[in-house]
PDB file of N, CA and C in Angstrom:
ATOM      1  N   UNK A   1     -13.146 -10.689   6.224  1.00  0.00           N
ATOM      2  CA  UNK A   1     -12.337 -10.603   5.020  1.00  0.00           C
ATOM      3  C   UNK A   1     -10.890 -10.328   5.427  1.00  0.00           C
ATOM      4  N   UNK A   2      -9.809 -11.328   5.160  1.00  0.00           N
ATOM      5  CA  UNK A   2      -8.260 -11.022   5.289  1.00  0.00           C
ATOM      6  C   UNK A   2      -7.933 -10.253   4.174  1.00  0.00           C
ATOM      7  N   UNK A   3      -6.921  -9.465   4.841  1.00  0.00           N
ATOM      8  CA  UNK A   3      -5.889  -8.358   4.026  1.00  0.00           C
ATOM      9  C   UNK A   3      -4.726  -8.516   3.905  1.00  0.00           C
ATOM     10  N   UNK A   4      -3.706  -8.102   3.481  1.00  0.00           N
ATOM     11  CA  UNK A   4      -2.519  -8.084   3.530  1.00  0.00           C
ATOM     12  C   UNK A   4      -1.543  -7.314   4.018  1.00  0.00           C
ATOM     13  N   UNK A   5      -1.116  -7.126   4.891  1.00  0.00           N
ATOM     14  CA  UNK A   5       0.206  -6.162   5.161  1.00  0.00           C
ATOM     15  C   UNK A   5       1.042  -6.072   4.253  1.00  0.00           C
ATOM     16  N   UNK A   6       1.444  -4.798   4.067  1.00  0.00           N
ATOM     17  CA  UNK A   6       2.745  -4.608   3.075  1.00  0.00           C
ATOM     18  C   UNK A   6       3.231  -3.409   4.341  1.00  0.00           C
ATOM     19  N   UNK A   7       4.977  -3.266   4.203  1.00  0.00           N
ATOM     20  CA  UNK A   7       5.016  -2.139   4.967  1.00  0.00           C
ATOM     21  C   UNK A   7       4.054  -2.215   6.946  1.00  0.00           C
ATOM     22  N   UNK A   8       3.324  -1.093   6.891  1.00  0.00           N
ATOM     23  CA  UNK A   8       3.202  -0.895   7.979  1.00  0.00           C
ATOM     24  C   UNK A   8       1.399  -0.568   7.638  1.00  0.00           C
ATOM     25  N   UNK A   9       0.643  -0.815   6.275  1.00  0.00           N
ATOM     26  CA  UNK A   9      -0.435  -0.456   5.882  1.00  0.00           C
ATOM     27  C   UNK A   9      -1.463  -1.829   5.334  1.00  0.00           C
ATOM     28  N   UNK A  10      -2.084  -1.979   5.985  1.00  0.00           N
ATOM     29  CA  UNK A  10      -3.256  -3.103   5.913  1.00  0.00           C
ATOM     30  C   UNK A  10      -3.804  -2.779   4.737  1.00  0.00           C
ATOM     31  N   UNK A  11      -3.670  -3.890   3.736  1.00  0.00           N
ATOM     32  CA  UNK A  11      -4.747  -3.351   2.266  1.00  0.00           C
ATOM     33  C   UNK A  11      -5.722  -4.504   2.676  1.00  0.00           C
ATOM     34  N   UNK A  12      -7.030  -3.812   1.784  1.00  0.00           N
ATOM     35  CA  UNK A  12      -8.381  -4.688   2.060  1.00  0.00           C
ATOM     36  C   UNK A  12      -8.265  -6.202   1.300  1.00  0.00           C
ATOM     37  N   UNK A  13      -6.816  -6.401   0.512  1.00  0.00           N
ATOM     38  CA  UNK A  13      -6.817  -7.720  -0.020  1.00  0.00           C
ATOM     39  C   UNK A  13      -5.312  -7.587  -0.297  1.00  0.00           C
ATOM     40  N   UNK A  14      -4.748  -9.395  -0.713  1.00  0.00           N
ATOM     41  CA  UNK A  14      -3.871  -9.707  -1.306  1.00  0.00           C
ATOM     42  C   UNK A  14      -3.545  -8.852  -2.415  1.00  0.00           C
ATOM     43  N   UNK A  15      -4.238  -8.991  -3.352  1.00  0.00           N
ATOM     44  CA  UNK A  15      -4.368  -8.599  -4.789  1.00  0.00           C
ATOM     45  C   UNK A  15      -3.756  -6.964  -4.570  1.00  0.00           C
ATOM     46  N   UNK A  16      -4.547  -5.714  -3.368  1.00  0.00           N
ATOM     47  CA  UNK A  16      -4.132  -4.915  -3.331  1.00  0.00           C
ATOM     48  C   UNK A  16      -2.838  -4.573  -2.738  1.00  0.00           C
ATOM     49  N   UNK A  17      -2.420  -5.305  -2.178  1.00  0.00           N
ATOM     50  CA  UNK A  17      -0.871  -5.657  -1.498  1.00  0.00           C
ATOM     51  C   UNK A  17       0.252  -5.353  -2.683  1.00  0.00           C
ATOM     52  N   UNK A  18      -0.159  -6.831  -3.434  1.00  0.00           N
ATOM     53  CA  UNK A  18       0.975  -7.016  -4.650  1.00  0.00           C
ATOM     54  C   UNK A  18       0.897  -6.324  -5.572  1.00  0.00           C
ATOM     55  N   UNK A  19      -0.904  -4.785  -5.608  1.00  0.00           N
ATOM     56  CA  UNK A  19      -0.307  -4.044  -6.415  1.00  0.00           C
ATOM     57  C   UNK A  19       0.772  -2.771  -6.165  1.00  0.00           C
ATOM     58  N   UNK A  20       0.545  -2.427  -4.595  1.00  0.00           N
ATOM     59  CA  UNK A  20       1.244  -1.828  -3.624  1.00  0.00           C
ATOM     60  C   UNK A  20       2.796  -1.785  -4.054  1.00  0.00           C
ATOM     61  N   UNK A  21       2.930  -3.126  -4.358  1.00  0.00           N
ATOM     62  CA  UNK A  21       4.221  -3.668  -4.036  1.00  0.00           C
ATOM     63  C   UNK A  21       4.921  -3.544  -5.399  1.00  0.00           C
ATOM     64  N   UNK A  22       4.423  -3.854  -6.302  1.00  0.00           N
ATOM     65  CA  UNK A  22       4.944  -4.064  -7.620  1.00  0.00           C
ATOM     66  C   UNK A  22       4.944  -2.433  -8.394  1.00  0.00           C
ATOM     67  N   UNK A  23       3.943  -1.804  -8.151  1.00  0.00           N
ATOM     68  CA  UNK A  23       3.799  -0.058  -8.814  1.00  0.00           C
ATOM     69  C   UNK A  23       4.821   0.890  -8.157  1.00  0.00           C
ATOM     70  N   UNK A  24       5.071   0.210  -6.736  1.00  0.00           N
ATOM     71  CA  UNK A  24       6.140   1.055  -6.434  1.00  0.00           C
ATOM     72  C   UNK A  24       7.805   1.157  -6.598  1.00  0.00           C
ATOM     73  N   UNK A  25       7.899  -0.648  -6.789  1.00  0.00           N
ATOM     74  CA  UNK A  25       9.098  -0.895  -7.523  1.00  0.00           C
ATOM     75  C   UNK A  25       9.693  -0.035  -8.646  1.00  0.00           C
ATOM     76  N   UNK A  26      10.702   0.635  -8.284  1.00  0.00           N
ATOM     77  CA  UNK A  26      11.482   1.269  -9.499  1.00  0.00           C
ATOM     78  C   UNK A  26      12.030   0.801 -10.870  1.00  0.00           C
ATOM     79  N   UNK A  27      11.758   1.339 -12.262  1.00  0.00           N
ATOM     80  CA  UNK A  27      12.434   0.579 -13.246  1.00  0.00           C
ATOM     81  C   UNK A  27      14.203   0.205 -12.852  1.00  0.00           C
ATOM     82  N   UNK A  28      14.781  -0.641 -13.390  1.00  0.00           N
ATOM     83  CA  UNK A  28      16.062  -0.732 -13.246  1.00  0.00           C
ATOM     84  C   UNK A  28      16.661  -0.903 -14.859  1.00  0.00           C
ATOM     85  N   UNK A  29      17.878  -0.262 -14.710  1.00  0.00           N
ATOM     86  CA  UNK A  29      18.444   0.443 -15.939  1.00  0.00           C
ATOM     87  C   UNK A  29      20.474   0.020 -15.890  1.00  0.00           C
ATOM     88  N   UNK A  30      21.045  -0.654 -16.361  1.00  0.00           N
ATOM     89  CA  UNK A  30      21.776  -1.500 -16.804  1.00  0.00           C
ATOM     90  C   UNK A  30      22.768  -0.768 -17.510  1.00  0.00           C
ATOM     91  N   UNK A  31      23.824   0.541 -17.579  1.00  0.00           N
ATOM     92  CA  UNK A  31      23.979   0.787 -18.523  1.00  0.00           C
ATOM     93  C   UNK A  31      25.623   0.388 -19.263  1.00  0.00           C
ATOM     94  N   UNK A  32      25.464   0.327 -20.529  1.00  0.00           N
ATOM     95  CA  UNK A  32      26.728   0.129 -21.154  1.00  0.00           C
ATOM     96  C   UNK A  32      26.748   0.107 -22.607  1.00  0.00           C
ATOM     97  N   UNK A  33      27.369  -0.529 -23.402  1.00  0.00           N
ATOM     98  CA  UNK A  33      27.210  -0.232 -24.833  1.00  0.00           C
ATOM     99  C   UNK A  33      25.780  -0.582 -25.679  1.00  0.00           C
ATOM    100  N   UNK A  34      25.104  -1.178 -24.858  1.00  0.00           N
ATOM    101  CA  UNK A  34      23.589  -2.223 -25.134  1.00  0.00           C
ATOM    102  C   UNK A  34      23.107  -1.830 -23.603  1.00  0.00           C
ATOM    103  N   UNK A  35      22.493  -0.972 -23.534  1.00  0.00           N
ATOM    104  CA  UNK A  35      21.645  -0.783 -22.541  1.00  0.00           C
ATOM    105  C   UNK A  35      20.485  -1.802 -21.606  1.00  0.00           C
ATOM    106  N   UNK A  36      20.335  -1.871 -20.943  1.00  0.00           N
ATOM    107  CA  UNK A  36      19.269  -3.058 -20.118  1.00  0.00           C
ATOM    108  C   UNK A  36      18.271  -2.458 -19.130  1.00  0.00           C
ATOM    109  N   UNK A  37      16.709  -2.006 -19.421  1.00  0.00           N
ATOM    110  CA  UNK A  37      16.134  -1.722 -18.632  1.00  0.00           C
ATOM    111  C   UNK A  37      14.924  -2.690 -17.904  1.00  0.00           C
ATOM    112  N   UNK A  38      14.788  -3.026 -16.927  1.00  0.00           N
ATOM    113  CA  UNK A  38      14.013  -3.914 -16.404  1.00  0.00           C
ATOM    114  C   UNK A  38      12.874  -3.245 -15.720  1.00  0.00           C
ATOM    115  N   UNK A  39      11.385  -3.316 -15.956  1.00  0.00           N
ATOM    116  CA  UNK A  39      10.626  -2.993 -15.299  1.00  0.00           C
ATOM    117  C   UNK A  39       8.870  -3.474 -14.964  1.00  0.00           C
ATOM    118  N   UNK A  40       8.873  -3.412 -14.336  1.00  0.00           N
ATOM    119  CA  UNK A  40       7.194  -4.263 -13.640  1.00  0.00           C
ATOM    120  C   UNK A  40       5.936  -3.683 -14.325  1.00  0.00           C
ATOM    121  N   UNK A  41       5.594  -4.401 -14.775  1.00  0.00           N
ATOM    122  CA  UNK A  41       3.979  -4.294 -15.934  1.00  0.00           C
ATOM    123  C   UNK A  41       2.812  -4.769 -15.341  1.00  0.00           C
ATOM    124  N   UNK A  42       1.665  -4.043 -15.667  1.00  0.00           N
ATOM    125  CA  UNK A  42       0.332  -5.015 -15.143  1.00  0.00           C
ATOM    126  C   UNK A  42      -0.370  -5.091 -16.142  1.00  0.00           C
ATOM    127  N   UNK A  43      -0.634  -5.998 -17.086  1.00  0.00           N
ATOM    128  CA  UNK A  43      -0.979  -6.135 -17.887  1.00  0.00           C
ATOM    129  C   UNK A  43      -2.212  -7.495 -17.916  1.00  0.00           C
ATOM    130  N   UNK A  44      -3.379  -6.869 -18.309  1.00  0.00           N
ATOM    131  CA  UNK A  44      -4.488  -7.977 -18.122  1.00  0.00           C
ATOM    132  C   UNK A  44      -4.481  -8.454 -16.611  1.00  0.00           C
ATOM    133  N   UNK A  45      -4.359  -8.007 -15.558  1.00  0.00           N
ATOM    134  CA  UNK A  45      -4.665  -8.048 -14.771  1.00  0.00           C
ATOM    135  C   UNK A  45      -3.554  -9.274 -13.595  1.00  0.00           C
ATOM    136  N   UNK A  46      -2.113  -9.462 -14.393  1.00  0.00           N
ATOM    137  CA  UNK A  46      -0.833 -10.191 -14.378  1.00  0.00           C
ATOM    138  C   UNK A  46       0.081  -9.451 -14.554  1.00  0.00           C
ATOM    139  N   UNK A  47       0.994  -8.958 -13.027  1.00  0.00           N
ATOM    140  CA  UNK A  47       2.393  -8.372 -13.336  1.00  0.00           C
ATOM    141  C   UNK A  47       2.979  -9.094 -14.039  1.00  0.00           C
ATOM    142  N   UNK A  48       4.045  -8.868 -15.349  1.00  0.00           N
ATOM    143  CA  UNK A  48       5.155  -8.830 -15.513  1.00  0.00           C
ATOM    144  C   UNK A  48       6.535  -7.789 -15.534  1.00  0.00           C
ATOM    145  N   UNK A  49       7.519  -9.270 -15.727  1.00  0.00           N
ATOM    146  CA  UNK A  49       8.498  -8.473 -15.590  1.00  0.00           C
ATOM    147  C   UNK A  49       9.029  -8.115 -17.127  1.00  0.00           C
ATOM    148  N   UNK A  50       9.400  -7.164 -17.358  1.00  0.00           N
ATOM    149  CA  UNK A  50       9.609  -6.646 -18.878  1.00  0.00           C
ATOM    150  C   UNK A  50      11.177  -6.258 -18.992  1.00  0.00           C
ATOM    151  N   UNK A  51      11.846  -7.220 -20.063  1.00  0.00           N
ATOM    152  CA  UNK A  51      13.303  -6.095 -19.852  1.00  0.00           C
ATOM    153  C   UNK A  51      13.039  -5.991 -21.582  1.00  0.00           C
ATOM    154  N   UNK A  52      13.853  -4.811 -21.322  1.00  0.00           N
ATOM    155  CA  UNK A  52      14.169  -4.089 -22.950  1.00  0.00           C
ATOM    156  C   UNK A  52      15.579  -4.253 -22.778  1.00  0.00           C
ATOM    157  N   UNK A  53      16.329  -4.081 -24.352  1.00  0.00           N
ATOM    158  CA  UNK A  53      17.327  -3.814 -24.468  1.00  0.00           C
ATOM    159  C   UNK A  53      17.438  -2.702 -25.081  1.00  0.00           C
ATOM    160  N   UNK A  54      18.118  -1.959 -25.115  1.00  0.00           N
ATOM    161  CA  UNK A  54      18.316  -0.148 -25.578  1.00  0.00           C
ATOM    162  C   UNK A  54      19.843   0.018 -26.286  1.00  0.00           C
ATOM    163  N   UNK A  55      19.521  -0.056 -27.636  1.00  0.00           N
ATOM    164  CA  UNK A  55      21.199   0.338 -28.265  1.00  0.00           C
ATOM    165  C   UNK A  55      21.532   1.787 -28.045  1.00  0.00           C
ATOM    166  N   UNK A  56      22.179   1.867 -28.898  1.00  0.00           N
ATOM    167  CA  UNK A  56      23.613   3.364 -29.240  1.00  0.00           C
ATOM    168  C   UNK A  56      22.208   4.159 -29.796  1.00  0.00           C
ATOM    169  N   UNK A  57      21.440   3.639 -30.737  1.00  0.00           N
ATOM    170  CA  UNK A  57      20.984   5.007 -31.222  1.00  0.00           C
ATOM    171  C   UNK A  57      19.335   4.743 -30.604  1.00  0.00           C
ATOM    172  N   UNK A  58      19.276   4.409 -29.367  1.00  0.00           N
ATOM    173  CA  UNK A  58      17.841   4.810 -28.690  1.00  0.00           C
ATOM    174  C   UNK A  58      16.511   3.753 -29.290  1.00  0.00           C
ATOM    175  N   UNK A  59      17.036   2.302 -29.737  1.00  0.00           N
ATOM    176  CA  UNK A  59      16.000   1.196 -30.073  1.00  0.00           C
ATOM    177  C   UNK A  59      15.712   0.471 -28.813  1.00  0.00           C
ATOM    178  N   UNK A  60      14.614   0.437 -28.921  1.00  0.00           N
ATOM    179  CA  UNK A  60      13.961  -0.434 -27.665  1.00  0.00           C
ATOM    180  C   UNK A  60      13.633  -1.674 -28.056  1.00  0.00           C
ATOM    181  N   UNK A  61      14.482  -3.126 -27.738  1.00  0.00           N
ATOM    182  CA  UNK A  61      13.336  -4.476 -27.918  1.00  0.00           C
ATOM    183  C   UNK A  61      13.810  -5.084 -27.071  1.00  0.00           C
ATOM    184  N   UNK A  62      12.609  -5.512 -27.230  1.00  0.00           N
ATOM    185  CA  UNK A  62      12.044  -6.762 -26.125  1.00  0.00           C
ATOM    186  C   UNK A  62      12.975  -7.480 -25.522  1.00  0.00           C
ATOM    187  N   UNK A  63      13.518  -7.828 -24.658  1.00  0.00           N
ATOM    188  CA  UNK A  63      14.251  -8.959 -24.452  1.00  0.00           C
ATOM    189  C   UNK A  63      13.343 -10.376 -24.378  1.00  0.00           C
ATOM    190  N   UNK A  64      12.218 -10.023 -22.967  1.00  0.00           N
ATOM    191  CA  UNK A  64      11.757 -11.220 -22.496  1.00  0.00           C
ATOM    192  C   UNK A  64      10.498 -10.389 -21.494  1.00  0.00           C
ATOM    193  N   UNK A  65       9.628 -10.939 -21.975  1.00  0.00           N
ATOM    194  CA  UNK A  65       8.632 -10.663 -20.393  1.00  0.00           C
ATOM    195  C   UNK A  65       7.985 -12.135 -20.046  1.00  0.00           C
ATOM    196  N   UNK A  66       7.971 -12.456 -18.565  1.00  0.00           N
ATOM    197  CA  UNK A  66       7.522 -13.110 -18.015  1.00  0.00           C
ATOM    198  C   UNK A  66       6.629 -12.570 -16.822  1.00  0.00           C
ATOM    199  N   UNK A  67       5.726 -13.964 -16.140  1.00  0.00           N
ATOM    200  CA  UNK A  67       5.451 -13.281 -14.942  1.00  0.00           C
ATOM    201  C   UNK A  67       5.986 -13.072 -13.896  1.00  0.00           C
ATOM    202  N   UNK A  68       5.308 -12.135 -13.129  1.00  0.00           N
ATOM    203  CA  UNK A  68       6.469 -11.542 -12.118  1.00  0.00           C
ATOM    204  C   UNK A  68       5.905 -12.771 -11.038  1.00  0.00           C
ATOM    205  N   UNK A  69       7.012 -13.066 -10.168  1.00  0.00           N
ATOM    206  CA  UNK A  69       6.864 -13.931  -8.919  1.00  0.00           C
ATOM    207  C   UNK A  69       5.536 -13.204  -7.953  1.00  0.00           C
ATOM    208  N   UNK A  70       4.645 -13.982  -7.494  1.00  0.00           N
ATOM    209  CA  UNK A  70       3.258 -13.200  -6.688  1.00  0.00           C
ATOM    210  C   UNK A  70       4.278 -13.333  -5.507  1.00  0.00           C
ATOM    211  N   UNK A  71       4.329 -12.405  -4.330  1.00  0.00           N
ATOM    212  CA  UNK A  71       4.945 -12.129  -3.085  1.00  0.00           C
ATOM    213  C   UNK A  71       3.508 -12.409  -2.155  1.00  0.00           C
ATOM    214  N   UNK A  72       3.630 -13.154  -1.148  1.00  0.00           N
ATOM    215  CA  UNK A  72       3.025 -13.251  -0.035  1.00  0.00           C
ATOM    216  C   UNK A  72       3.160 -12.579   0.847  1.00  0.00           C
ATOM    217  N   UNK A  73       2.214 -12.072   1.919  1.00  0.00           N
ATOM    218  CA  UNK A  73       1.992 -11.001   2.993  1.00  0.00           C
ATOM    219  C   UNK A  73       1.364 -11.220   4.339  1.00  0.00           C
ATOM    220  N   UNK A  74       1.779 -10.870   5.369  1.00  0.00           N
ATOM    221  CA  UNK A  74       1.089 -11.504   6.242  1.00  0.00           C
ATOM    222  C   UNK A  74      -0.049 -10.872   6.196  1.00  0.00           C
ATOM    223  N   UNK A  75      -1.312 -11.794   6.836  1.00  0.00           N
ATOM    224  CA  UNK A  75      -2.418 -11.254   7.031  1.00  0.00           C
ATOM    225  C   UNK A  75      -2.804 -10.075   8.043  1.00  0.00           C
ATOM    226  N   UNK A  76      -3.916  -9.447   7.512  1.00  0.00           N
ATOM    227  CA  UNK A  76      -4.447  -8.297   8.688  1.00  0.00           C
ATOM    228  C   UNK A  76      -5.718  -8.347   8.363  1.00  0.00           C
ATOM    229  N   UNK A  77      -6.044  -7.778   9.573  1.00  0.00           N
ATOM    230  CA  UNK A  77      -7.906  -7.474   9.346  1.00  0.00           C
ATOM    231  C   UNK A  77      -8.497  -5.910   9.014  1.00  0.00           C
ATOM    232  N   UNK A  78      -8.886  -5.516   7.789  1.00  0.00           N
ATOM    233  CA  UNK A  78      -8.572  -3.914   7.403  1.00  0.00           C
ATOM    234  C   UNK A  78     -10.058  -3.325   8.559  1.00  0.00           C
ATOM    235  N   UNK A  79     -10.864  -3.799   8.705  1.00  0.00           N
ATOM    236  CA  UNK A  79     -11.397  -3.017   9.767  1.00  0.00           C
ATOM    237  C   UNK A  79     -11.115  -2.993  11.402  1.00  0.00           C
ATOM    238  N   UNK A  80     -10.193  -3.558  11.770  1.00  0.00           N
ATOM    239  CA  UNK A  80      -9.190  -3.489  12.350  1.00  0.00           C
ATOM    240  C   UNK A  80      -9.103  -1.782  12.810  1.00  0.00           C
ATOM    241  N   UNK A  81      -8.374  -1.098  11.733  1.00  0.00           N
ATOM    242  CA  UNK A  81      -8.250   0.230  11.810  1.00  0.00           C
ATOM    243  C   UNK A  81      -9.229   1.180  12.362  1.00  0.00           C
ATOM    244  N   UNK A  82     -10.621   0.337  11.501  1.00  0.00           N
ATOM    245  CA  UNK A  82     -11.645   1.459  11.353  1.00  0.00           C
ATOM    246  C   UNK A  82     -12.143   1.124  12.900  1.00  0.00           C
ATOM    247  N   UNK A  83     -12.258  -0.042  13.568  1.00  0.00           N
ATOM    248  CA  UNK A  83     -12.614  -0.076  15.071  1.00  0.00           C
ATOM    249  C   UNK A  83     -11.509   0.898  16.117  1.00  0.00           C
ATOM    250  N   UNK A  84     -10.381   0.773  15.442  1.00  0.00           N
ATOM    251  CA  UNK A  84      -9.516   1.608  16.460  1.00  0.00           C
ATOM    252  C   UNK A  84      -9.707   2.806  16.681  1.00  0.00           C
ATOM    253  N   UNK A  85     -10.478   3.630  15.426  1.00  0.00           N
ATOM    254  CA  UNK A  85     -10.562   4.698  15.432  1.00  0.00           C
ATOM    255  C   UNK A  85     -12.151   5.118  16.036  1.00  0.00           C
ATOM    256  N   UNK A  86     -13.043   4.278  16.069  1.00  0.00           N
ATOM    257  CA  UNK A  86     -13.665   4.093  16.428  1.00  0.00           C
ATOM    258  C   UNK A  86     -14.154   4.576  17.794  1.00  0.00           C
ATOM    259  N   UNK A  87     -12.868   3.650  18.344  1.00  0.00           N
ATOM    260  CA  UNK A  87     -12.908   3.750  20.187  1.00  0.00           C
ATOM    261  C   UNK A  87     -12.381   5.037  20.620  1.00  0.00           C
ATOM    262  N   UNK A  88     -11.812   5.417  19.825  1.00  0.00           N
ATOM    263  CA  UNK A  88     -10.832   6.955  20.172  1.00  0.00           C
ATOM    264  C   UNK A  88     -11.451   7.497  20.037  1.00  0.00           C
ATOM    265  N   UNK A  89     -12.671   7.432  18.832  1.00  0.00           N
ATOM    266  CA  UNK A  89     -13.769   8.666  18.919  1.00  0.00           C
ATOM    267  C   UNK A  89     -14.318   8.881  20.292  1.00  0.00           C
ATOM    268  N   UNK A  90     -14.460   7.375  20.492  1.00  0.00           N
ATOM    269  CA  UNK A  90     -15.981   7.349  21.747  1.00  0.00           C
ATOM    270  C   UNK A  90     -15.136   7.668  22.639  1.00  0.00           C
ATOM    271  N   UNK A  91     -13.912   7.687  22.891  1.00  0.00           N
ATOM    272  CA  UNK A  91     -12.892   7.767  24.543  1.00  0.00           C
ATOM    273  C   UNK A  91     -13.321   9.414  24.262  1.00  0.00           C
ATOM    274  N   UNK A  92     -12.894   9.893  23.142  1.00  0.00           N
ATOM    275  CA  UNK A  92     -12.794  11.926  23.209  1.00  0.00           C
ATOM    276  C   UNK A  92     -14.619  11.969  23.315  1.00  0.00           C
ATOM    277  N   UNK A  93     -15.298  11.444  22.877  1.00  0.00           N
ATOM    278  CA  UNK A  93     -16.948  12.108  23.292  1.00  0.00           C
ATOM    279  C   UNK A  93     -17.249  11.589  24.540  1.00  0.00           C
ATOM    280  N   UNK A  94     -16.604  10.326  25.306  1.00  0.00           N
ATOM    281  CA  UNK A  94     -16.816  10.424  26.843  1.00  0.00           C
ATOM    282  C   UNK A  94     -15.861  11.422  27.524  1.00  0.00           C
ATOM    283  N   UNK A  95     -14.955  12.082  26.898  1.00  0.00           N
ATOM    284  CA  UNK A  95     -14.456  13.077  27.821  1.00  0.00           C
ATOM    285  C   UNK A  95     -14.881  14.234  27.551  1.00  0.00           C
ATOM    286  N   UNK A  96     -15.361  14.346  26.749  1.00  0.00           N
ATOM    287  CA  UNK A  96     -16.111  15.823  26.234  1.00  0.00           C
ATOM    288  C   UNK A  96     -17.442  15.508  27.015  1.00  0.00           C
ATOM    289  N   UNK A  97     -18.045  15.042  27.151  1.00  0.00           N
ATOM    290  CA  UNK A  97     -19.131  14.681  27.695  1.00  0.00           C
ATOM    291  C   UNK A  97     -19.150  14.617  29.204  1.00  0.00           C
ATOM    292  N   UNK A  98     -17.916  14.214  29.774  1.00  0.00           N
ATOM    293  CA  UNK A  98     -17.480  14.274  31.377  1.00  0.00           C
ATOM    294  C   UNK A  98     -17.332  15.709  31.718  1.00  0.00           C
ATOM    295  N   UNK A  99     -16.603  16.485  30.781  1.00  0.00           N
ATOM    296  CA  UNK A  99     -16.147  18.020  31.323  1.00  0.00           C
ATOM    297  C   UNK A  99     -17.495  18.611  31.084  1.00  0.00           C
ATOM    298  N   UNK A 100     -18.041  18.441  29.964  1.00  0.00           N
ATOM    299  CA  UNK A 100     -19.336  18.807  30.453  1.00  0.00           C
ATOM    300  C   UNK A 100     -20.306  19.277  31.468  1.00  0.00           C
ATOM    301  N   UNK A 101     -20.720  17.577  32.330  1.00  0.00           N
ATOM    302  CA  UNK A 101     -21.101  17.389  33.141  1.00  0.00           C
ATOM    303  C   UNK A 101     -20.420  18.181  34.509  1.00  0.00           C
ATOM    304  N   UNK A 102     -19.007  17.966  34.516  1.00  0.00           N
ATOM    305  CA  UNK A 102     -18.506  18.702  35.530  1.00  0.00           C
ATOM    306  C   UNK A 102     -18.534  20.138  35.284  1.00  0.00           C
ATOM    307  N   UNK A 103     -18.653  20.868  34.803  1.00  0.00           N
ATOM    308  CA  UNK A 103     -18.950  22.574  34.137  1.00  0.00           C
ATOM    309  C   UNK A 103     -20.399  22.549  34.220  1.00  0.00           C
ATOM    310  N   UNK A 104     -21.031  21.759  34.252  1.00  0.00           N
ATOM    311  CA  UNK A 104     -22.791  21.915  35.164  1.00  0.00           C
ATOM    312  C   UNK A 104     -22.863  22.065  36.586  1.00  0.00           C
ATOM    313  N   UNK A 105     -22.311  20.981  36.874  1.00  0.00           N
ATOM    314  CA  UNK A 105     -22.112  20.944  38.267  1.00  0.00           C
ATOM    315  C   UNK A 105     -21.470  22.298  39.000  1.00  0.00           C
ATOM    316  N   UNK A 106     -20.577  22.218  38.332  1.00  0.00           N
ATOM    317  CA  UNK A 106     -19.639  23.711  38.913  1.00  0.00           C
ATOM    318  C   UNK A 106     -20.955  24.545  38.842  1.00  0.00           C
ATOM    319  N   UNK A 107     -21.417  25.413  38.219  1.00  0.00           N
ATOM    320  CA  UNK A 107     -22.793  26.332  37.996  1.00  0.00           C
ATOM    321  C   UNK A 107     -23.331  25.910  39.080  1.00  0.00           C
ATOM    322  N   UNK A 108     -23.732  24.639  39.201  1.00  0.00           N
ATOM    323  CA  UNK A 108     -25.204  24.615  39.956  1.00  0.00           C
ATOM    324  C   UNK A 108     -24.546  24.958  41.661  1.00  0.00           C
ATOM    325  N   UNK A 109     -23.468  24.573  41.914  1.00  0.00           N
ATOM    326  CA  UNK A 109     -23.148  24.743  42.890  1.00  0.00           C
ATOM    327  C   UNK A 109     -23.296  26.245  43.219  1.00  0.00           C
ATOM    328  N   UNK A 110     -22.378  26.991  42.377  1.00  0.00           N
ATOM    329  CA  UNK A 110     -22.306  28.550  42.463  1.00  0.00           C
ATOM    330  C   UNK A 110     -23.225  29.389  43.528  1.00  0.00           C
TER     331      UNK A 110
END
């Protein structure tokens, strides 16, 4: 199963990538006599992009929502990780397991 890189973090899919990507995006906010706030929606299971317009006395409408552009990611393999960690286990229980052996030895010699 391919994943997506975003950043420096392998998600187990595309789908979880671009939600990565889009939830963390900050609203953006426009200001002047007619206010403009722009911000990323997931709605039915389709980001959009949502801008409001915001007057003098605090009305919110709609400008426009569309969908948001899908961003592509390079691929990764998410168990990938879980083998890496894997081997690091087994490298620290063959060395725990070596000092061991050598702390027997030491004894038996004694």
């Amino acid at each position: 199963m391919a994943g997506a890189v975003l950043g420096s973090v392998c998600y187990q899919s595309a789908d979880a990538a671009i939600d990565a990507f889009y939830s963390g995006s900050a609203p953006s906010l426009t200001s002047g006599a007619t206010s403009y706030l722009t911000e990323f929606v997931k709605e039915s299971g389709v980001w959009l992009v949502k801008n409001w317009s915001i007057n003098s006395s605090g009305t919110h409408t709609l400008v426009y929502s569309t969908a948001a552009v899908v961003p592509t990611f390079p691929e990764c393999d998410p168990a990938e990780s879980l083998l890496d960690g894997v081997s690091v286990g087994w490298g620290i229980a063959a060395a725990l397991v070596a000092v061991g052996c050598f702390k027997l030895m030491q004894r038996a010699a004694s």
